[in-house]
C-alpha atoms as a PDB file:
ATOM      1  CA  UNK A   1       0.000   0.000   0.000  1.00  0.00           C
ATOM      2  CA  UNK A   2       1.766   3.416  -0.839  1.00  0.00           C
ATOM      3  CA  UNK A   3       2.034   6.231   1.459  1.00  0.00           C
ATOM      4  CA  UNK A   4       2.282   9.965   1.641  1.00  0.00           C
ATOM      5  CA  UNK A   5       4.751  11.489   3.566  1.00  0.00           C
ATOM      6  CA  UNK A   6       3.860  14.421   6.139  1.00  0.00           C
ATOM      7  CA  UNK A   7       6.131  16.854   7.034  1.00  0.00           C
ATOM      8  CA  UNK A   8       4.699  19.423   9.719  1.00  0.00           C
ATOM      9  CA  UNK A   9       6.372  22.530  10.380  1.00  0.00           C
ATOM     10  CA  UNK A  10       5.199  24.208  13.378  1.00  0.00           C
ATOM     11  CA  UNK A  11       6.072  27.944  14.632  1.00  0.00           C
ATOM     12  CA  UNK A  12       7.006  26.815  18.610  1.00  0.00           C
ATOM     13  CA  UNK A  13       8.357  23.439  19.826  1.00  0.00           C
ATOM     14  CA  UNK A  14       6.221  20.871  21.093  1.00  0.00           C
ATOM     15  CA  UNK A  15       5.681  20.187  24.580  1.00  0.00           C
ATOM     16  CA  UNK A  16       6.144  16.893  25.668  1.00  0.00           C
ATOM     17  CA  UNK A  17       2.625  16.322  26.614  1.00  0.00           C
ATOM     18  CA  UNK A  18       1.380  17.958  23.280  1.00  0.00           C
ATOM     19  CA  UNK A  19       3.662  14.916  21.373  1.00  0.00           C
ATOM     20  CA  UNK A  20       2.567  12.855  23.225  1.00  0.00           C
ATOM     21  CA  UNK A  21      -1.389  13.636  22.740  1.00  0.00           C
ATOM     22  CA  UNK A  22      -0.926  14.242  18.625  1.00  0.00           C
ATOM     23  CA  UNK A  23       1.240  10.216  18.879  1.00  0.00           C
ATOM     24  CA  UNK A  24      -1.885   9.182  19.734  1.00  0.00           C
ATOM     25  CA  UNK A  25      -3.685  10.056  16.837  1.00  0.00           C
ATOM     26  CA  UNK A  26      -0.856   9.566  14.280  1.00  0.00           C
ATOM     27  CA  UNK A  27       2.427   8.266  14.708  1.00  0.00           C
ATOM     28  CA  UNK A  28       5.030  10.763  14.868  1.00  0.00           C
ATOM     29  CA  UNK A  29       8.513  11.427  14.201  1.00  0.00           C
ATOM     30  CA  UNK A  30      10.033  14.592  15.522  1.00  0.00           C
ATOM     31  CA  UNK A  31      13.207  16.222  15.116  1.00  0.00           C
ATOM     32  CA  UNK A  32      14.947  17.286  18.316  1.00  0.00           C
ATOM     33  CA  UNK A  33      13.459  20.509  19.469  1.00  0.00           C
ATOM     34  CA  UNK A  34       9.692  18.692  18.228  1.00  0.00           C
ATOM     35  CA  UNK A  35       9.508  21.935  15.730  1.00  0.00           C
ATOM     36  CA  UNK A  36       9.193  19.327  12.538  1.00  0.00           C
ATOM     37  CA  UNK A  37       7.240  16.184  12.590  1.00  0.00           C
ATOM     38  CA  UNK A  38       6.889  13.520   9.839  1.00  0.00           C
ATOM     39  CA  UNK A  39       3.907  11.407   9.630  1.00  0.00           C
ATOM     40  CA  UNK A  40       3.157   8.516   6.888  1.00  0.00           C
ATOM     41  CA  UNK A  41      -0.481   8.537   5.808  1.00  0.00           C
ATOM     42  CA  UNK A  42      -1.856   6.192   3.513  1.00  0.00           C
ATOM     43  CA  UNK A  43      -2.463   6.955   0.090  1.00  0.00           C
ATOM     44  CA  UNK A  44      -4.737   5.650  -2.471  1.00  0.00           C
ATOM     45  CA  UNK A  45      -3.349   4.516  -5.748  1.00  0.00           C
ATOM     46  CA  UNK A  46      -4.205   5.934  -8.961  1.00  0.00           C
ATOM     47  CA  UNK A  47      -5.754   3.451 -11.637  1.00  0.00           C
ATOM     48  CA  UNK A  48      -4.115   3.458 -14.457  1.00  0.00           C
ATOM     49  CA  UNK A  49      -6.440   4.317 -18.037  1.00  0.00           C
ATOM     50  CA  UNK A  50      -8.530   0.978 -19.086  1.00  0.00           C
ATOM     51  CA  UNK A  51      -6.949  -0.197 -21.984  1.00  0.00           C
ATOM     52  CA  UNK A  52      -9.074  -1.911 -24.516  1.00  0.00           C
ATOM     53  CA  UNK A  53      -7.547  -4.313 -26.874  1.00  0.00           C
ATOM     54  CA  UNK A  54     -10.921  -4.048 -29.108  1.00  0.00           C
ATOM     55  CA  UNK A  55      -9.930  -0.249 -29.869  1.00  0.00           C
ATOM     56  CA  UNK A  56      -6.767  -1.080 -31.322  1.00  0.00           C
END
């Protein structure tokens, strides 16, 4: 299943606490002053165009 990669930029570091809440709802990675955090979300994949071999 493919994924979209998150990258959150946020104006003031994270409390702990505050981390620890948004983990909850979404795994988290956070750099070390928790000012950027990277999520993977899932994606849905495009379908590719139906090909008809009757058209050809």
């Amino acid at each position: 299943m493919p994924h979209h990669a998150l990258e959150i930029l946020l104006t003031r570091p994270l409390t702990q606490a505050e981390l620890h809440h948004a983990a909850h709802t979404v795994p988290l990675a956070a750099n070390h002053d928790a000012t950027r955090l990277m999520a993977l979300w899932p994606a849905k994949t495009p379908t590719a165009p139906h090909t008809d071999c009757a058209d050809a």
